[in-house]
C-alpha atoms as a PDB file:
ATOM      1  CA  UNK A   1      -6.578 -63.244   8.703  1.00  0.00           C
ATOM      2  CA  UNK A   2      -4.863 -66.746   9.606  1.00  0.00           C
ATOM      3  CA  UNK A   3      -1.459 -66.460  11.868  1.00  0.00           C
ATOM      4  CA  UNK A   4      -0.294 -69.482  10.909  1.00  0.00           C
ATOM      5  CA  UNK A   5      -0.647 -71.910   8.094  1.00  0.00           C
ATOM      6  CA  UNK A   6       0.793 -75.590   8.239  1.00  0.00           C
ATOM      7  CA  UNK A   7       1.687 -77.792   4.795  1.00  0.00           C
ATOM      8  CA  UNK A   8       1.017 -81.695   4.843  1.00  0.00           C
ATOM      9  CA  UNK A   9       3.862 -82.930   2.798  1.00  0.00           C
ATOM     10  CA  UNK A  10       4.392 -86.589   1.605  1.00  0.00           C
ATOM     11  CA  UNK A  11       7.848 -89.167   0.696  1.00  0.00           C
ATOM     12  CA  UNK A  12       7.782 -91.946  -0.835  1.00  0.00           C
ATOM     13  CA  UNK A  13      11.163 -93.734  -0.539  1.00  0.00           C
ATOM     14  CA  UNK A  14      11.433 -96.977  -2.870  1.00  0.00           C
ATOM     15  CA  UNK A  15       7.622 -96.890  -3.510  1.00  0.00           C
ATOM     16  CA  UNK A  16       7.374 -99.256  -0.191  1.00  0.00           C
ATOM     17  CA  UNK A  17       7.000 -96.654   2.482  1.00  0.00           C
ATOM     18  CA  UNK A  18       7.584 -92.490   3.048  1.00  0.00           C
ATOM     19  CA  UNK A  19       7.339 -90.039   5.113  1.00  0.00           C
ATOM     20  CA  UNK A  20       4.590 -87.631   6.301  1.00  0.00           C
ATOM     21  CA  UNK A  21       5.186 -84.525   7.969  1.00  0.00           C
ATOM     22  CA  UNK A  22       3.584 -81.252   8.337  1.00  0.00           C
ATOM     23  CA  UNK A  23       5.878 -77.749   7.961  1.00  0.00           C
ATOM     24  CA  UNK A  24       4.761 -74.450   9.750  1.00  0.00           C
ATOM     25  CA  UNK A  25       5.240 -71.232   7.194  1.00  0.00           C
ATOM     26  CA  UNK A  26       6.912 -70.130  11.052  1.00  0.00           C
ATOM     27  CA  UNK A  27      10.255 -71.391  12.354  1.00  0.00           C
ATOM     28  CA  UNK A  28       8.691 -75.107  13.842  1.00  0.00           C
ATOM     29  CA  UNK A  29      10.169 -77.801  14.029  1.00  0.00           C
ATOM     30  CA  UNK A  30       8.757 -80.376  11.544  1.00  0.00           C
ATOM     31  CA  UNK A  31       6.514 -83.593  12.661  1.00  0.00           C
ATOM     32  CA  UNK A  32       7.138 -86.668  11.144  1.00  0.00           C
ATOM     33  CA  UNK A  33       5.374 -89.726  10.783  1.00  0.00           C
ATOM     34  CA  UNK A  34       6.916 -92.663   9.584  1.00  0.00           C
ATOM     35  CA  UNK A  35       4.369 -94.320   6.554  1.00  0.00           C
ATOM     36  CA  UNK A  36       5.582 -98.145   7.788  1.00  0.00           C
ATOM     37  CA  UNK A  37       4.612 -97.469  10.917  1.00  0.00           C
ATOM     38  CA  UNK A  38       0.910 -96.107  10.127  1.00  0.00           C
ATOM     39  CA  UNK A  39      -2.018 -98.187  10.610  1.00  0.00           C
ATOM     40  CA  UNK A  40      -4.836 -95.722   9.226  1.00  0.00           C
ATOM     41  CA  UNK A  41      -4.798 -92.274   8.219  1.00  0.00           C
ATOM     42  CA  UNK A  42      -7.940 -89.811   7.319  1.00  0.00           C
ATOM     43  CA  UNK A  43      -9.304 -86.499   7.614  1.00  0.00           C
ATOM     44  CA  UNK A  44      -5.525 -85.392   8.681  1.00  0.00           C
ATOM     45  CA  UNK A  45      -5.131 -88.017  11.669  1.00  0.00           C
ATOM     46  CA  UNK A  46      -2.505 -90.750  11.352  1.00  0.00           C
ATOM     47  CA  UNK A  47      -2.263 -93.628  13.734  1.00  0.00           C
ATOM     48  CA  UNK A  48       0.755 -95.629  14.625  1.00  0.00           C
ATOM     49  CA  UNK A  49       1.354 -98.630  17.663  1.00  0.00           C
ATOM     50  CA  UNK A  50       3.933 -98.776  19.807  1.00  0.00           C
ATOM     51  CA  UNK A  51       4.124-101.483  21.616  1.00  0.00           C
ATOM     52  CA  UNK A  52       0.504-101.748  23.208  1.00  0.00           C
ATOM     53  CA  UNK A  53      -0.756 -98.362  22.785  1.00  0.00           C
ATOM     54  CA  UNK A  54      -2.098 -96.924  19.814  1.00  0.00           C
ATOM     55  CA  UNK A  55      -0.905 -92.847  19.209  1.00  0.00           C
ATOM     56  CA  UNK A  56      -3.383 -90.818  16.887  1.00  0.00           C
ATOM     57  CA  UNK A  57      -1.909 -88.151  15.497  1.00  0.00           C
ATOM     58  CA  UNK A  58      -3.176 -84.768  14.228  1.00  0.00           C
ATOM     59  CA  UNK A  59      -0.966 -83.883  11.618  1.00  0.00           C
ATOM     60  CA  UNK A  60      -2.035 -79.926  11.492  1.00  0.00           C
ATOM     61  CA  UNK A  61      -1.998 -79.560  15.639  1.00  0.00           C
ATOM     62  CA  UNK A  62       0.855 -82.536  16.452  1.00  0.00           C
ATOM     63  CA  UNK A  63      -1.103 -83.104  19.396  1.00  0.00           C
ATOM     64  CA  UNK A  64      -1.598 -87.117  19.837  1.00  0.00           C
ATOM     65  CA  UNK A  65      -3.837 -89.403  21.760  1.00  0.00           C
ATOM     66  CA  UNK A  66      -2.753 -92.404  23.187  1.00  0.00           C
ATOM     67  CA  UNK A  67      -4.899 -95.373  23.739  1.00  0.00           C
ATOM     68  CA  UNK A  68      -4.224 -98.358  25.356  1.00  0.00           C
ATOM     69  CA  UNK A  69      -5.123-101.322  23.338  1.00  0.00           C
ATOM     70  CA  UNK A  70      -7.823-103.176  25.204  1.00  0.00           C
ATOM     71  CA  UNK A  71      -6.516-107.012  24.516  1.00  0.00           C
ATOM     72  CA  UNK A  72      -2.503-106.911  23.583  1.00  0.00           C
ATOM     73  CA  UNK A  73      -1.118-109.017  20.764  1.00  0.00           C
ATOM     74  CA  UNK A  74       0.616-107.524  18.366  1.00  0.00           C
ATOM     75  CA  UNK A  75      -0.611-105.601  15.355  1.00  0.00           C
ATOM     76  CA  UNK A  76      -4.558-105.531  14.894  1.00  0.00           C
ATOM     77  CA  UNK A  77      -6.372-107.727  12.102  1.00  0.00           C
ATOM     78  CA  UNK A  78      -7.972-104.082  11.191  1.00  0.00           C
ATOM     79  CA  UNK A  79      -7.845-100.556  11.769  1.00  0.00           C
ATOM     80  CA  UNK A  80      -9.248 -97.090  10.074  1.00  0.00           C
ATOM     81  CA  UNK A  81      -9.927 -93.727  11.437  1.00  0.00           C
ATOM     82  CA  UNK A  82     -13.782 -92.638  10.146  1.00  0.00           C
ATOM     83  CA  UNK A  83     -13.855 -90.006   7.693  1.00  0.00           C
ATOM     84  CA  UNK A  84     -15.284 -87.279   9.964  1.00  0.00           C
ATOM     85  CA  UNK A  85     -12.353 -88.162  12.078  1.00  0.00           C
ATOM     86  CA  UNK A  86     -13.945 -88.404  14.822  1.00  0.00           C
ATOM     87  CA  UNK A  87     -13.768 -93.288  15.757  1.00  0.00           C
ATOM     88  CA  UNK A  88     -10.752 -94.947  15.723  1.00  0.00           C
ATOM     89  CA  UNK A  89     -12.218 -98.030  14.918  1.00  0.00           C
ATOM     90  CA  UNK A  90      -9.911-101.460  15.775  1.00  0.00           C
ATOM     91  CA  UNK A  91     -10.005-105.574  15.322  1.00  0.00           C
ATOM     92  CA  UNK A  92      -8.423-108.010  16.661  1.00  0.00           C
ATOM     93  CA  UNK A  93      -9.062-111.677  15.467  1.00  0.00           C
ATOM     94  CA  UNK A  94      -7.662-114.446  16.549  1.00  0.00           C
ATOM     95  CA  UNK A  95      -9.146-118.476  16.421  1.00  0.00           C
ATOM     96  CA  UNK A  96     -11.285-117.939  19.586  1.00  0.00           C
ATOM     97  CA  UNK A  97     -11.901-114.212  20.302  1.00  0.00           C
ATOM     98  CA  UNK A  98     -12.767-111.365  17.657  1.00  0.00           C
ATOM     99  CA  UNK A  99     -13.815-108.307  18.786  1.00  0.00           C
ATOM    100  CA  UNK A 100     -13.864-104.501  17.173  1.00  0.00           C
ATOM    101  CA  UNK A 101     -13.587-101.325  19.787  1.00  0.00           C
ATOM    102  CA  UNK A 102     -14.783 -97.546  18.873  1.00  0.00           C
ATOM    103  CA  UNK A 103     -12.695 -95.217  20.411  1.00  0.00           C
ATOM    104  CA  UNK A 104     -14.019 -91.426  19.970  1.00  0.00           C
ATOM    105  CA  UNK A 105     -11.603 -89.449  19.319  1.00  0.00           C
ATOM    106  CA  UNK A 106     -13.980 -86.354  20.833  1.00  0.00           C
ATOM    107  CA  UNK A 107     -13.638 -87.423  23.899  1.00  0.00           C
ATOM    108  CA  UNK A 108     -10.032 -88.529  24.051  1.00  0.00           C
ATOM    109  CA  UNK A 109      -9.912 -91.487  22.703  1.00  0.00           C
ATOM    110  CA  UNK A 110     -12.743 -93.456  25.306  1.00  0.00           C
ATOM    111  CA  UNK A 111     -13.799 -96.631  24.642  1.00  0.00           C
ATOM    112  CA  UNK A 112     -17.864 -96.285  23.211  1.00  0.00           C
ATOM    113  CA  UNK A 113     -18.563 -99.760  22.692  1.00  0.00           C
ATOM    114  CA  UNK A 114     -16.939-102.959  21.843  1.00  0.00           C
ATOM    115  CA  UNK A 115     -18.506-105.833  19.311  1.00  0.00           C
ATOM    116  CA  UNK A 116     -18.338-109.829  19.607  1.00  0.00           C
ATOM    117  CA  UNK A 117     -16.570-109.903  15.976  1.00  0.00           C
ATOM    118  CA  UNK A 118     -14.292-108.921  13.555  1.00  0.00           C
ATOM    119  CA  UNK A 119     -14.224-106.400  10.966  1.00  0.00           C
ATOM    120  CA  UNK A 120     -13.117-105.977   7.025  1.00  0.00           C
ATOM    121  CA  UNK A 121     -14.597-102.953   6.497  1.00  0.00           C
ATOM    122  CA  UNK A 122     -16.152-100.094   7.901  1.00  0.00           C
ATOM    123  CA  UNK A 123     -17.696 -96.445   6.550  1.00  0.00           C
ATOM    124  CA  UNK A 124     -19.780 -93.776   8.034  1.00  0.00           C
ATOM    125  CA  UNK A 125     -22.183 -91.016   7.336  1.00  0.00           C
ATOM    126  CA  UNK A 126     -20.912 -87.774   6.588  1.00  0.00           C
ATOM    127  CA  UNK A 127     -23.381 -86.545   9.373  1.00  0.00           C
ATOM    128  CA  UNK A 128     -21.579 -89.210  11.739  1.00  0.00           C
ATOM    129  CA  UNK A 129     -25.562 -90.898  12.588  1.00  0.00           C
ATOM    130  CA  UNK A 130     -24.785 -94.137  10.523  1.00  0.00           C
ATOM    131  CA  UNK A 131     -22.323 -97.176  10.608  1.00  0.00           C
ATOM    132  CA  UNK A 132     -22.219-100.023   7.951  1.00  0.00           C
ATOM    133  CA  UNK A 133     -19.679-102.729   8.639  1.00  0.00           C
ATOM    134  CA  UNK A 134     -18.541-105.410   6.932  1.00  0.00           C
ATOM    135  CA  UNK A 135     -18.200-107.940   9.700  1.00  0.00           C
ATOM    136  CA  UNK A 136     -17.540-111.816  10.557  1.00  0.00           C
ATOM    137  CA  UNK A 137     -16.127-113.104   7.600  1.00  0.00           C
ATOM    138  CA  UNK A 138     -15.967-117.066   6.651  1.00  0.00           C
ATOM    139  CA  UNK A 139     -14.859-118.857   3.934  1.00  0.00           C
ATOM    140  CA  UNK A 140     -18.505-118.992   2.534  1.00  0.00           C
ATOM    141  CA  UNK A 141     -20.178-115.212   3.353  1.00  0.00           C
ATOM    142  CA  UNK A 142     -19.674-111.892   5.652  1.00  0.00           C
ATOM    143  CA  UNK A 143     -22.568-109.866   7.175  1.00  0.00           C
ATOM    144  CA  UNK A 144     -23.161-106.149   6.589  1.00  0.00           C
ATOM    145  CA  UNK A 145     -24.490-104.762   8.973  1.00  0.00           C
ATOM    146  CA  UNK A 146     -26.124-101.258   9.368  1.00  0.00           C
ATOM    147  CA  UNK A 147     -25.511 -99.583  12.739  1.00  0.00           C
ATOM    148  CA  UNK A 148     -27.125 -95.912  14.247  1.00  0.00           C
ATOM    149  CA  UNK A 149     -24.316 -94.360  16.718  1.00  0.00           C
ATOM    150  CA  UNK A 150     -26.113 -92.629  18.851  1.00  0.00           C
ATOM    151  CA  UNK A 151     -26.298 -95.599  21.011  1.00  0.00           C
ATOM    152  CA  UNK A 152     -25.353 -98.377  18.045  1.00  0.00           C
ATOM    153  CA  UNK A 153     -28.061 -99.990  18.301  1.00  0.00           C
ATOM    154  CA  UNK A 154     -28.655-102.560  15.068  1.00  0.00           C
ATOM    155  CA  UNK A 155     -30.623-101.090  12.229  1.00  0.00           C
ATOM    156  CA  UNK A 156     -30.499-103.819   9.271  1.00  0.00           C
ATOM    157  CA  UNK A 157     -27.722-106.462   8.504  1.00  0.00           C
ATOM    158  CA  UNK A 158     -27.832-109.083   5.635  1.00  0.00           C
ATOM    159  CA  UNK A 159     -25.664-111.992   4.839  1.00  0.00           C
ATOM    160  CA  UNK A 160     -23.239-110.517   2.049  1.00  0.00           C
ATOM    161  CA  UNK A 161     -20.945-113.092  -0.212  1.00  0.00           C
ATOM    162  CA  UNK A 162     -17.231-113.756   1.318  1.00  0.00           C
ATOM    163  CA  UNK A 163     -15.491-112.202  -1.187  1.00  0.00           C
ATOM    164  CA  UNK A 164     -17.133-108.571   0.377  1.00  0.00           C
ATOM    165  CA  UNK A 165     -13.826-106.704   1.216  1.00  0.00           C
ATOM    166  CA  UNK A 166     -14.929-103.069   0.961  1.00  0.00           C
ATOM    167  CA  UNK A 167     -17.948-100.565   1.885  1.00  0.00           C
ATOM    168  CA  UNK A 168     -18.761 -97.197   0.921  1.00  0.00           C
ATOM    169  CA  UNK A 169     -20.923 -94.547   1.586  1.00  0.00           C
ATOM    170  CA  UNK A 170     -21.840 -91.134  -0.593  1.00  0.00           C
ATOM    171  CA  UNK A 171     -21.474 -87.795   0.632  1.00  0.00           C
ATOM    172  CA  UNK A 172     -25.246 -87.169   1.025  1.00  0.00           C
ATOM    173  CA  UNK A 173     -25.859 -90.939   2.524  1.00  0.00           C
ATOM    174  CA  UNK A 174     -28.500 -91.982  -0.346  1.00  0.00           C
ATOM    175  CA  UNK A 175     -26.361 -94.722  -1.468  1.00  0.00           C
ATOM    176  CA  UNK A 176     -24.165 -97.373  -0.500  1.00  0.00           C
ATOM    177  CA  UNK A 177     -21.755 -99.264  -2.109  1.00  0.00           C
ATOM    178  CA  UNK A 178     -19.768-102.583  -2.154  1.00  0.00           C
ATOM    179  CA  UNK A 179     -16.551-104.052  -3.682  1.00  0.00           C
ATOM    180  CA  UNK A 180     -16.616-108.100  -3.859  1.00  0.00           C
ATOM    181  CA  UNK A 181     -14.092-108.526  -6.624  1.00  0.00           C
ATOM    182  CA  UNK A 182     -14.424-107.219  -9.607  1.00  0.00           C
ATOM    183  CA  UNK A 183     -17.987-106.657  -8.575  1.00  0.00           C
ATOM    184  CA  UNK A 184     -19.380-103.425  -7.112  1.00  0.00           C
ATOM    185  CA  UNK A 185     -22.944-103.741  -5.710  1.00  0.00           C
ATOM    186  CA  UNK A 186     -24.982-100.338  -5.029  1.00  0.00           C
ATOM    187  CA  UNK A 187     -27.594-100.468  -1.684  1.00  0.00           C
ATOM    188  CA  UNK A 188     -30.274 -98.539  -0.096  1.00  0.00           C
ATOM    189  CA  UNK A 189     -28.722 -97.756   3.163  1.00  0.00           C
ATOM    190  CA  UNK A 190     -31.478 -98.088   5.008  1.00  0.00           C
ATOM    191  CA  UNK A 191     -33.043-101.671   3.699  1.00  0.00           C
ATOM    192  CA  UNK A 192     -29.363-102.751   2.571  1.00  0.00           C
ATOM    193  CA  UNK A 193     -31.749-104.078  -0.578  1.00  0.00           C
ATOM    194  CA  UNK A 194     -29.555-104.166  -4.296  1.00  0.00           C
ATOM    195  CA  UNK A 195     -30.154-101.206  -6.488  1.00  0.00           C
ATOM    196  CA  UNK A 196     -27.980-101.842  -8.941  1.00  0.00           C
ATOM    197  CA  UNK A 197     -24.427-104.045  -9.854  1.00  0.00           C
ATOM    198  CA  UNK A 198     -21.555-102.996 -11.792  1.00  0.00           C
ATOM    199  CA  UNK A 199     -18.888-105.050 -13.197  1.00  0.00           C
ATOM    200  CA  UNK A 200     -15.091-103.273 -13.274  1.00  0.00           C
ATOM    201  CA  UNK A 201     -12.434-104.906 -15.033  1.00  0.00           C
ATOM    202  CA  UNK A 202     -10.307-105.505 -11.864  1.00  0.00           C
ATOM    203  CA  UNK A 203     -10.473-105.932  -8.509  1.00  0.00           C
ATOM    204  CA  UNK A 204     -11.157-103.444  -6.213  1.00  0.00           C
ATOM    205  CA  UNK A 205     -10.818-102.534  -2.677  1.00  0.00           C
ATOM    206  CA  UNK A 206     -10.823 -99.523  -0.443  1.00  0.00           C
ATOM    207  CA  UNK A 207     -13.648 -98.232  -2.446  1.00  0.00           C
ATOM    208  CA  UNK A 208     -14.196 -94.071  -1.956  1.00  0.00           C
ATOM    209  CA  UNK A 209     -16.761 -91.844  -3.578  1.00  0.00           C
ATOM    210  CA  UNK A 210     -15.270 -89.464  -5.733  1.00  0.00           C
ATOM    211  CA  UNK A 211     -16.008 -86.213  -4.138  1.00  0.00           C
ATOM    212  CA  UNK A 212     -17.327 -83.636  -6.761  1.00  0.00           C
ATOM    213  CA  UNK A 213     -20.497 -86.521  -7.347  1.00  0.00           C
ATOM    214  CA  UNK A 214     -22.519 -88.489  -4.553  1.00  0.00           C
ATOM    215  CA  UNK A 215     -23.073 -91.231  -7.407  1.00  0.00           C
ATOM    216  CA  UNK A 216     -19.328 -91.492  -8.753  1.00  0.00           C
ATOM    217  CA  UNK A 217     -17.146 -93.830  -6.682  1.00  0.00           C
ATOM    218  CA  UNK A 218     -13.594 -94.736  -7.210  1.00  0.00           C
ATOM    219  CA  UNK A 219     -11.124 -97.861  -6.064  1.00  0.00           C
END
């Protein structure tokens, strides 16, 4: 039987920003997390900046790892925590330099590798093996590109239309998805060929799979 059990609870104050924190069913005292201040949050982590270190926090333990951002400037062009929770993923663009750093989270917080661009978006497996981001935006295209992480070495990457502002993946990895717009776009994951294009009647971005179906996403 459990000894403990903790509650993630969530504020919204003026529908602009809140308040996360997680309550102990023990005398604790309560963690909070300020929502203004949070970059990315998933699979329970929550990641804030202050000044030129980055602080993940696990909402359920309230232990945090701190990592030092690798080039300072302020706040990053992206950020996102992977949904096994396991890369902090981070961008920084500016009119010379872009450049994205994986930090893994198993191994607190190291740097695995660091890429020559920029990104938009980013999703990964659910068995953590696959990467697909949406990288190196212009005003006329983006590039999706389709990493393995065992070593991240390049698996497939096509020229995607600028617009391209989100990527999904399903929970078994048989399909990916895209948001350009008001346009979704469904790929093999492995030849990043179309399957199949849906039109929504808005646009959409931060696209998710809905998580009773692998073939039912939502915005």
């Amino acid at each position: 039987m459990p000894t403990s059990c903790r509650i993630l609870h969530f504020f919204c104050l003026f529908f602009v920003s809140g308040y996360l924190f997680v309550s102990s069913v023990h005398a604790q005292q309560p963690l909070f997390v300020d929502t203004a201040a949070v970059l990315a949050f998933n699979d329970g982590k929550a990641v804030t900046l202050s000044g030129s270190t980055f602080i993940v926090t696990d909402m359920a333990t309230q232990e945090n790892i701190r990592i030092a951002a690798t080039r300072p400037s302020g706040t990053p062009y992206y950020t996102a925590i992977s949904e096994d929770g396991r890369w902090f993923i981070y961008s920084t663009k500016g009119k010379k330099e872009r450049a994205t750093y994986m930090h893994d989270l198993t191994k607190n917080g190291a740097l695995s590798i660091q890429f020559p661009f920029a990104l938009e978006s980013a999703t990964i497996t659910a068995d953590g093996k696959s990467a697909f981001f949406i990288h190196s935006k212009t005003f006329w295209k983006a590039k999706l590109a389709a990493y393995q992480t065992q070593d991240w070495q390049l698996q497939a990457e096509r020229t995607v239309g600028a617009p391209t502002n989100s990527v999904a993946i399903n929970a078994d990895g048989s399909q990916l998805l895209l948001a350009a717009g008001s346009i979704i776009t469904a790929m093999h994951p492995k030849t990043l060929k179309k399957e199949k294009i849906n039109w929504e009647k808005s646009r959409l971005s931060n696209l998710t799979y809905h998580p009773p179906s692998i073939r039912k996403y939502q915005p």
